[in-house]
C-alpha atoms as a PDB file:
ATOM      1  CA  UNK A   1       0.000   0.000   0.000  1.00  0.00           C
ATOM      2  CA  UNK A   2       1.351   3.513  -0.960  1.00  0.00           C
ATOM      3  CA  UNK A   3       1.439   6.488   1.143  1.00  0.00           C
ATOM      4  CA  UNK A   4      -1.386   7.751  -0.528  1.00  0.00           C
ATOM      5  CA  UNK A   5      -3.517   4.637  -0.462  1.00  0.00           C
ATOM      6  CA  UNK A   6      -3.047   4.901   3.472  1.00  0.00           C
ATOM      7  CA  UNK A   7      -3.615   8.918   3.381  1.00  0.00           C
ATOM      8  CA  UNK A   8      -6.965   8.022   1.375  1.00  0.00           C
ATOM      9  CA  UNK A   9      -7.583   4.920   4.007  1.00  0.00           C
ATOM     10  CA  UNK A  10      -6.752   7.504   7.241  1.00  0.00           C
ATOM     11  CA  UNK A  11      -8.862  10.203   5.595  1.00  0.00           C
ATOM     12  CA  UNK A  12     -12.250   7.689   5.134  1.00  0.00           C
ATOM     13  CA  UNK A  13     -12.332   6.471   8.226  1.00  0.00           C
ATOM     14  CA  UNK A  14     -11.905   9.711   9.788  1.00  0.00           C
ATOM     15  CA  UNK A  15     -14.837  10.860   7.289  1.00  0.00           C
ATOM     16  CA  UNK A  16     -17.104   7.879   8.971  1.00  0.00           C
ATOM     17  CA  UNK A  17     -16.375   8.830  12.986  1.00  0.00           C
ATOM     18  CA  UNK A  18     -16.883  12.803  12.237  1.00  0.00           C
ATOM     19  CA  UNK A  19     -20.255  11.615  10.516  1.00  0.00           C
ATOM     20  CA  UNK A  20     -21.142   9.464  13.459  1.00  0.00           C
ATOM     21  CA  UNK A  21     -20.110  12.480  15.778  1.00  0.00           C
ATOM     22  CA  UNK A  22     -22.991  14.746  13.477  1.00  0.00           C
ATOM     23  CA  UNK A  23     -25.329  12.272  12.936  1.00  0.00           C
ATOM     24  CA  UNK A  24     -27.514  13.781  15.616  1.00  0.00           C
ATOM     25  CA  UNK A  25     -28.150  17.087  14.572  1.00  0.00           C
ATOM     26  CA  UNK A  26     -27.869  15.670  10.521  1.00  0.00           C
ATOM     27  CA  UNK A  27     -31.282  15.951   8.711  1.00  0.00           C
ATOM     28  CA  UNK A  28     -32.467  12.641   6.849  1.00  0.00           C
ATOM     29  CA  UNK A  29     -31.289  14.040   3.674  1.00  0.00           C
ATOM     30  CA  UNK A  30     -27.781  14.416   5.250  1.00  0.00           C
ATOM     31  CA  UNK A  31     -28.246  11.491   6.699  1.00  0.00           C
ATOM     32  CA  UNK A  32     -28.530   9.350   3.433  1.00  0.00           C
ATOM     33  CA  UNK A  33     -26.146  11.682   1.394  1.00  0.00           C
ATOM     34  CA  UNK A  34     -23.271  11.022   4.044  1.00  0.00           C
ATOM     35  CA  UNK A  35     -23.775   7.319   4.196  1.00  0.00           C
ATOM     36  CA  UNK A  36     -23.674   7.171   0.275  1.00  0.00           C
ATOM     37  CA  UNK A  37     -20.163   9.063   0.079  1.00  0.00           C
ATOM     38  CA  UNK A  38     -18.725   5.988   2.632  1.00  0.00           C
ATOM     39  CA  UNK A  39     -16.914   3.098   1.274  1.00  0.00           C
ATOM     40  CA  UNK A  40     -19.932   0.490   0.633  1.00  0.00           C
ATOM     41  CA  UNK A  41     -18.012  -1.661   4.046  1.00  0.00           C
ATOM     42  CA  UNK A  42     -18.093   1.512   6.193  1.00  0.00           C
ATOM     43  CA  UNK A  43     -21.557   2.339   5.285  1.00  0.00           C
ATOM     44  CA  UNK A  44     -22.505  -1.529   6.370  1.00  0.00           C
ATOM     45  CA  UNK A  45     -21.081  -0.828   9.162  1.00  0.00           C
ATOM     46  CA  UNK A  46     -22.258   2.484  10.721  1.00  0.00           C
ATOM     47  CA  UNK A  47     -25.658   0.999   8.909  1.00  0.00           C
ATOM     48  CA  UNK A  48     -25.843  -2.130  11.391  1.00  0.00           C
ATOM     49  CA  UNK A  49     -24.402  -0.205  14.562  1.00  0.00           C
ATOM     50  CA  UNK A  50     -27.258   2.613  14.558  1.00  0.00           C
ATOM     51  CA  UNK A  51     -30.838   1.783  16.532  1.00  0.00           C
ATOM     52  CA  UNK A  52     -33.559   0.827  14.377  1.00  0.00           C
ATOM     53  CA  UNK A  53     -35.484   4.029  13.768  1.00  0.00           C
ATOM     54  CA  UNK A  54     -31.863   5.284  12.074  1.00  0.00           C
ATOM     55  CA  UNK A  55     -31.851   2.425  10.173  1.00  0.00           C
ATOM     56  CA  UNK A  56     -35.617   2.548   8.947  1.00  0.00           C
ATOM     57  CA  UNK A  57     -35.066   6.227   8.611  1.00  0.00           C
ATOM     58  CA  UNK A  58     -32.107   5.785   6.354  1.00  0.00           C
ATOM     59  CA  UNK A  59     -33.868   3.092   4.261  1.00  0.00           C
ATOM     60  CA  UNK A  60     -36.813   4.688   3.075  1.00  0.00           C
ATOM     61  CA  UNK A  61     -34.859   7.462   2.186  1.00  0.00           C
ATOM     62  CA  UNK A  62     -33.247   5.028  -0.134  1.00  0.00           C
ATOM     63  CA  UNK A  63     -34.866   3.836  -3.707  1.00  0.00           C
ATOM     64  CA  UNK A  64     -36.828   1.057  -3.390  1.00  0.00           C
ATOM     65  CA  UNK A  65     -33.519  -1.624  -5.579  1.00  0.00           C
ATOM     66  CA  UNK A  66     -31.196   0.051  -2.470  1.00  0.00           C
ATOM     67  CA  UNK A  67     -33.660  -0.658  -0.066  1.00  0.00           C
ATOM     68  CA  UNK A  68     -34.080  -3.787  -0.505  1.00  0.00           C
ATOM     69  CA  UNK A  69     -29.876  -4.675  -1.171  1.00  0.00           C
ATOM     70  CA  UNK A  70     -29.786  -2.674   2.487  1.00  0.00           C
ATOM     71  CA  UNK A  71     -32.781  -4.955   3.806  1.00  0.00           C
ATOM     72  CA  UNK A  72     -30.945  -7.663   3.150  1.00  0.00           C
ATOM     73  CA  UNK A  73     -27.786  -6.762   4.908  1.00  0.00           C
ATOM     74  CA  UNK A  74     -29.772  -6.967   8.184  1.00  0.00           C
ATOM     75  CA  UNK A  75     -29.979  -9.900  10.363  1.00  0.00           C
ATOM     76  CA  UNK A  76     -33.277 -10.870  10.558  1.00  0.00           C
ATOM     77  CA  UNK A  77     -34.569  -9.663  13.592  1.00  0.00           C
ATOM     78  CA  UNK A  78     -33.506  -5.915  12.995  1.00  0.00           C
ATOM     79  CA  UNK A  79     -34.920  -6.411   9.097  1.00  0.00           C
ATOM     80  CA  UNK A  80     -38.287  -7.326  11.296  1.00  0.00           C
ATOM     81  CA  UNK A  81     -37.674  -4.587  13.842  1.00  0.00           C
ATOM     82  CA  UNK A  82     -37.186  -1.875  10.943  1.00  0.00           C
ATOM     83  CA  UNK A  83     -40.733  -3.150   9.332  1.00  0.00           C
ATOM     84  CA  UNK A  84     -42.147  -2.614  12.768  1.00  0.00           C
ATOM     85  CA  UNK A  85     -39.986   1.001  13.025  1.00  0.00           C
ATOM     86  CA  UNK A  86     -41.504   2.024   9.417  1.00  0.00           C
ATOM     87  CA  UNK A  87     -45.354   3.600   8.929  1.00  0.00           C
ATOM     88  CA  UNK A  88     -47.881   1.542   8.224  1.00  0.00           C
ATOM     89  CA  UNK A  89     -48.500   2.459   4.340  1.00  0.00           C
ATOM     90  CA  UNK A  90     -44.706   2.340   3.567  1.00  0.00           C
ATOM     91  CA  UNK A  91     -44.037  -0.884   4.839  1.00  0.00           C
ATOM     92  CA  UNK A  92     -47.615  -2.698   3.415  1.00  0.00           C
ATOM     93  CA  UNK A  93     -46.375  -0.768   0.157  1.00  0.00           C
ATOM     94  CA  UNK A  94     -43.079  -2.937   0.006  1.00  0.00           C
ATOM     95  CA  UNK A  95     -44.191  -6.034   0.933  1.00  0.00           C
ATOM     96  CA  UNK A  96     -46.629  -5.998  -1.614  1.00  0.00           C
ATOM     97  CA  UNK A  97     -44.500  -4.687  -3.942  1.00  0.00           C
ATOM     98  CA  UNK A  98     -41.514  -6.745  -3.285  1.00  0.00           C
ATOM     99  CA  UNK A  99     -43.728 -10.476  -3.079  1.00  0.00           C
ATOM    100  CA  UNK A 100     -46.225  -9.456  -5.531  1.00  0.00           C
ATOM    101  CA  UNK A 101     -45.463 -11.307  -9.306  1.00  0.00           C
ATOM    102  CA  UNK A 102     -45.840  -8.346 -11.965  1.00  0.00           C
ATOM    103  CA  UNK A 103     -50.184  -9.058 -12.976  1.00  0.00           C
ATOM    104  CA  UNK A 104     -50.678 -10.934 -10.012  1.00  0.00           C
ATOM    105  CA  UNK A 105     -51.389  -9.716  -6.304  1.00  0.00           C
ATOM    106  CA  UNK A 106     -50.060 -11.967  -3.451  1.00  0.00           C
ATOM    107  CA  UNK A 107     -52.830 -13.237  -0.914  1.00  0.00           C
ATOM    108  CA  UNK A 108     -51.000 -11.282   1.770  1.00  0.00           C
ATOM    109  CA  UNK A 109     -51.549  -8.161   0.113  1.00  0.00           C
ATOM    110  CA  UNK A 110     -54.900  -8.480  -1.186  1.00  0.00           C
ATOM    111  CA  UNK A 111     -57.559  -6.630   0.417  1.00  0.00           C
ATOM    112  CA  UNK A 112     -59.937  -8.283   3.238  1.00  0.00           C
ATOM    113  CA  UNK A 113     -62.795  -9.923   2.260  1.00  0.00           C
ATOM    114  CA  UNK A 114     -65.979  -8.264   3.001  1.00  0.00           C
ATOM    115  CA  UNK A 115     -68.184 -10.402   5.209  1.00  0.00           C
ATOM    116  CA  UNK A 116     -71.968  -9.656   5.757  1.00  0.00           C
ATOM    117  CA  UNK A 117     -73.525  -9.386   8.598  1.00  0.00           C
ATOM    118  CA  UNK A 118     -75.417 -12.716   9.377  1.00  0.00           C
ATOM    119  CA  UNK A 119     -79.200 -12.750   9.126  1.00  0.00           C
ATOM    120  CA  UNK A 120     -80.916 -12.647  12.584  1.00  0.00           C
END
């Protein structure tokens, strides 16, 4: 490695703490914009060490082909916990739209069935 391979190295990584030292008073936009100038590893990893609303924050800011590479790169349980963390229409949105076959609505997306009232 060069010395300017290692300046570059030195000069992300000190990119990714000063972020983490603004992330509170960052807006979402800022948010997004200075995870997408990270190094794809760093971003993975500020990504999986901030709390859930961060993370569902940061992924609906995100297009839905990014969201769902960045969904992915959850465990689990936080992918389930950032559902939960994410309003209502968003996340019914992209489940449908993610399980859905293009002409075809999945069962867990369709509407509920209208039931009558039974005659007395």
């Amino acid at each position: 490695m060069t010395a300017a391979e290692v300046e570059r190295a030195r000069e992300r990584s000190l990119f990714a703490s000063e972020l983490q030292d603004a992330w509170p008073v960052l807006s979402s936009e800022e948010r997004l914009e200075g995870l997408k100038l990270l190094p794809h590893a760093e971003a993975e990893e500020l990504l999986l060490a901030l709390p859930t609303r961060d993370q569902a924050e940061l992924i609906l800011g995100m297009s839905s082909g990014e969201r769902r590479s960045w969904m992915r790169l959850l465990p689990p349980d936080d992918a389930a916990d950032v559902i939960q963390e994410a309003p209502i229409s968003t996340a019914t949105r992209s489940s449908c739209s993610s399980t859905s076959r293009p002409g075809r609505r999945s069962r867990r997306c369709s509407p509920m069935p209208r039931t009558t009232p039974a005659a007395s």
